[in-house]
C-alpha atoms as a PDB file:
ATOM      1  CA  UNK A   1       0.279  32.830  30.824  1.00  0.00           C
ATOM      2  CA  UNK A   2      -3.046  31.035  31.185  1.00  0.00           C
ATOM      3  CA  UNK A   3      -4.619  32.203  27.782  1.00  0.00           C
ATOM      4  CA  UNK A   4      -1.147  31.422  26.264  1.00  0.00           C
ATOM      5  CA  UNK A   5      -1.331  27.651  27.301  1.00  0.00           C
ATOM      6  CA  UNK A   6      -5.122  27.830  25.882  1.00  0.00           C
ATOM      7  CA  UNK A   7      -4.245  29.033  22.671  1.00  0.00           C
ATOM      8  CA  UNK A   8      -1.164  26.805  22.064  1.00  0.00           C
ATOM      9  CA  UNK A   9      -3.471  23.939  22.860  1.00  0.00           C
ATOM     10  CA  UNK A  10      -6.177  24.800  20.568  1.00  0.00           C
ATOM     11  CA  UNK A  11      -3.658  25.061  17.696  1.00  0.00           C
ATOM     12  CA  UNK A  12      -2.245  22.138  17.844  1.00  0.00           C
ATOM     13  CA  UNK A  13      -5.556  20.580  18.227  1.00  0.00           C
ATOM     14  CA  UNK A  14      -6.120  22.120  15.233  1.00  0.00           C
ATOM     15  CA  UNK A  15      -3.221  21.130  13.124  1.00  0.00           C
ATOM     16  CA  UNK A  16      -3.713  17.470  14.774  1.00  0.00           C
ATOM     17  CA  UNK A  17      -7.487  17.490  13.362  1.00  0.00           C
ATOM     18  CA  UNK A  18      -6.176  18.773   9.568  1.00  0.00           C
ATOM     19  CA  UNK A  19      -3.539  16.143  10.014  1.00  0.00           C
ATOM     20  CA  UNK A  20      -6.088  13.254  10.444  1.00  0.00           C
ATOM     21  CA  UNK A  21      -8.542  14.782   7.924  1.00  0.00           C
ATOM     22  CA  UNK A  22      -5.986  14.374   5.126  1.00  0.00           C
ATOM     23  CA  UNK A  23      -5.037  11.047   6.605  1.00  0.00           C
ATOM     24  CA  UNK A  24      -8.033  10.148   5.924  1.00  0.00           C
ATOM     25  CA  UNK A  25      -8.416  11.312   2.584  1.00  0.00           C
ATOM     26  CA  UNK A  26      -5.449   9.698   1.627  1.00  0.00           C
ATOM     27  CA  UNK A  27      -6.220   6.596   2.924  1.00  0.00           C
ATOM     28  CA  UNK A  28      -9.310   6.612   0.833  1.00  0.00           C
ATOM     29  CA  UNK A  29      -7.315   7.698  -2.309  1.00  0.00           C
ATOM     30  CA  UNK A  30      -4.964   4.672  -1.798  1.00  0.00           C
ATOM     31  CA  UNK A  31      -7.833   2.429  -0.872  1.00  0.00           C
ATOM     32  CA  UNK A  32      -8.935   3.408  -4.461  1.00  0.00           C
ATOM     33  CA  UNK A  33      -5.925   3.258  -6.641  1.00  0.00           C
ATOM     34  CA  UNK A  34      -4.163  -0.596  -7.456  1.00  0.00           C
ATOM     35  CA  UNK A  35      -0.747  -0.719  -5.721  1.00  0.00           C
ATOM     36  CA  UNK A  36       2.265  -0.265  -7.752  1.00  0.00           C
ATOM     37  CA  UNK A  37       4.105  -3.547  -8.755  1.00  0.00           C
ATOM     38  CA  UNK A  38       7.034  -2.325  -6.272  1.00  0.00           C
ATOM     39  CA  UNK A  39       4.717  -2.446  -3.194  1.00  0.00           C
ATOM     40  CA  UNK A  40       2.917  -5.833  -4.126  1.00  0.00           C
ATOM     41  CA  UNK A  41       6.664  -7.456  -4.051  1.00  0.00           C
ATOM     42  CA  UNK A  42       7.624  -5.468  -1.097  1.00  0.00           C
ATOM     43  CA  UNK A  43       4.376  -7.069   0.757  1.00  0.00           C
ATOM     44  CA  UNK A  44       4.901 -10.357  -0.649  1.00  0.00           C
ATOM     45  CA  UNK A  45       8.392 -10.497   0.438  1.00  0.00           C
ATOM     46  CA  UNK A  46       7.438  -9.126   3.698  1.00  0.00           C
ATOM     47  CA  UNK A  47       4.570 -11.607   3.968  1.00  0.00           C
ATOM     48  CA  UNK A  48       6.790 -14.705   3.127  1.00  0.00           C
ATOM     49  CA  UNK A  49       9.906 -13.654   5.324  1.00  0.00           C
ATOM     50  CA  UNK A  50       7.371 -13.018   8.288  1.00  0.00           C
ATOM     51  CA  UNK A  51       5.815 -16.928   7.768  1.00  0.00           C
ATOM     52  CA  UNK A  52       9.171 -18.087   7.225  1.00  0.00           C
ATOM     53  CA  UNK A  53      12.322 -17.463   8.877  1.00  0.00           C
ATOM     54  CA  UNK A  54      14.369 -19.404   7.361  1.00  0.00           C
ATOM     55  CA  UNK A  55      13.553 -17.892   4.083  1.00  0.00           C
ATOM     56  CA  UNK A  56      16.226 -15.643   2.850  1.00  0.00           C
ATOM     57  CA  UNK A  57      15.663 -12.596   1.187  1.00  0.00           C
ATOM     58  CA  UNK A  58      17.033 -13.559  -2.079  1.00  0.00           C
ATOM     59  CA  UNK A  59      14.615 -16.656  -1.821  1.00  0.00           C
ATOM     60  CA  UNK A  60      11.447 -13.894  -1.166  1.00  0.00           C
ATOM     61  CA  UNK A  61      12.554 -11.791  -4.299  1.00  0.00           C
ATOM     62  CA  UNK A  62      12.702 -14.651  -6.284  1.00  0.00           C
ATOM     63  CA  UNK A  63       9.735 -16.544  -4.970  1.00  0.00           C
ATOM     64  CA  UNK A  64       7.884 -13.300  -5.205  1.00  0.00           C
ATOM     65  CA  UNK A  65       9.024 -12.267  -8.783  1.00  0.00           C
ATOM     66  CA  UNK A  66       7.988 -15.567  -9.671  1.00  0.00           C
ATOM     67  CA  UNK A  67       4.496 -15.143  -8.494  1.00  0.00           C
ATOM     68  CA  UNK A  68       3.744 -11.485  -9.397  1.00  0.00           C
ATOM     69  CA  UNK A  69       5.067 -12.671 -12.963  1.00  0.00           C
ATOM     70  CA  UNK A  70       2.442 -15.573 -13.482  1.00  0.00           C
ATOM     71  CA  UNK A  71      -0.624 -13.009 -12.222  1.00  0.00           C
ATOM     72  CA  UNK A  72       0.411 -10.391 -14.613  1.00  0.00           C
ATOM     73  CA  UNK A  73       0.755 -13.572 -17.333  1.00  0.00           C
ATOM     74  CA  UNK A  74      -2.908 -14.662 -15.620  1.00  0.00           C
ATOM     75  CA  UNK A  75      -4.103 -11.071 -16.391  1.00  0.00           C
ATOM     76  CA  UNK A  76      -2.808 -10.678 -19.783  1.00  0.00           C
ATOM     77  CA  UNK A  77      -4.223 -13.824 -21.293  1.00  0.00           C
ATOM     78  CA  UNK A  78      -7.647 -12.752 -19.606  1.00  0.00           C
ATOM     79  CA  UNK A  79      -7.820  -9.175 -21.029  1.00  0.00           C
ATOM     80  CA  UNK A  80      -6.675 -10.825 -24.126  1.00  0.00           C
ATOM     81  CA  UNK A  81      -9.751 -13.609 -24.071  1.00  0.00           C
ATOM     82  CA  UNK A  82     -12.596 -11.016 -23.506  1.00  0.00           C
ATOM     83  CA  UNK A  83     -14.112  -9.915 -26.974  1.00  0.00           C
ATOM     84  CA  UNK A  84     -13.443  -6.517 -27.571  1.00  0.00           C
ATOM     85  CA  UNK A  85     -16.751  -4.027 -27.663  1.00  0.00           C
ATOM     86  CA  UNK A  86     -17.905  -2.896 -30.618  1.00  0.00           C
END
């Protein structure tokens, strides 16, 4: 019974330590990659509700929208400006 309690503990150890490990490599991936433009307006709206709570969701999305909109404008016109290389 001993040796059984032993080995059930060391696999789960085990599984817990691959677990973290591709936590972690995840985590890096993500760190990497730009977020999607659903997350950014799920943060913002998050962010915005969270200051303010008298802010209603509808006013968040909107608010939001209205701000992711004018960085991707922001963006555009400064990808646009840069000469292109020859």
């Amino acid at each position: 019974m001993n040796f059984r309690r032993i080995v059930a503990a060391a696999c789960g150890t085990a599984i817990l330590g691959l677990g973290l490990l591709a936590d972690g490599a995840s985590a890096a991936d993500a760190s990497s990659r730009p977020l999607s433009a659903k997350r950014q307006l799920v943060m913002c709206m998050t962010r915005r509700m969270y200051d303010s709570r008298t802010l209603s969701y509808n006013d968040a999305t909107k608010l939001c929208k209205e701000q992711l909109a004018a960085q991707r404008v922001t963006l555009a016109q400064s990808v646009l400006a840069r000469p292109m290389a020859p």
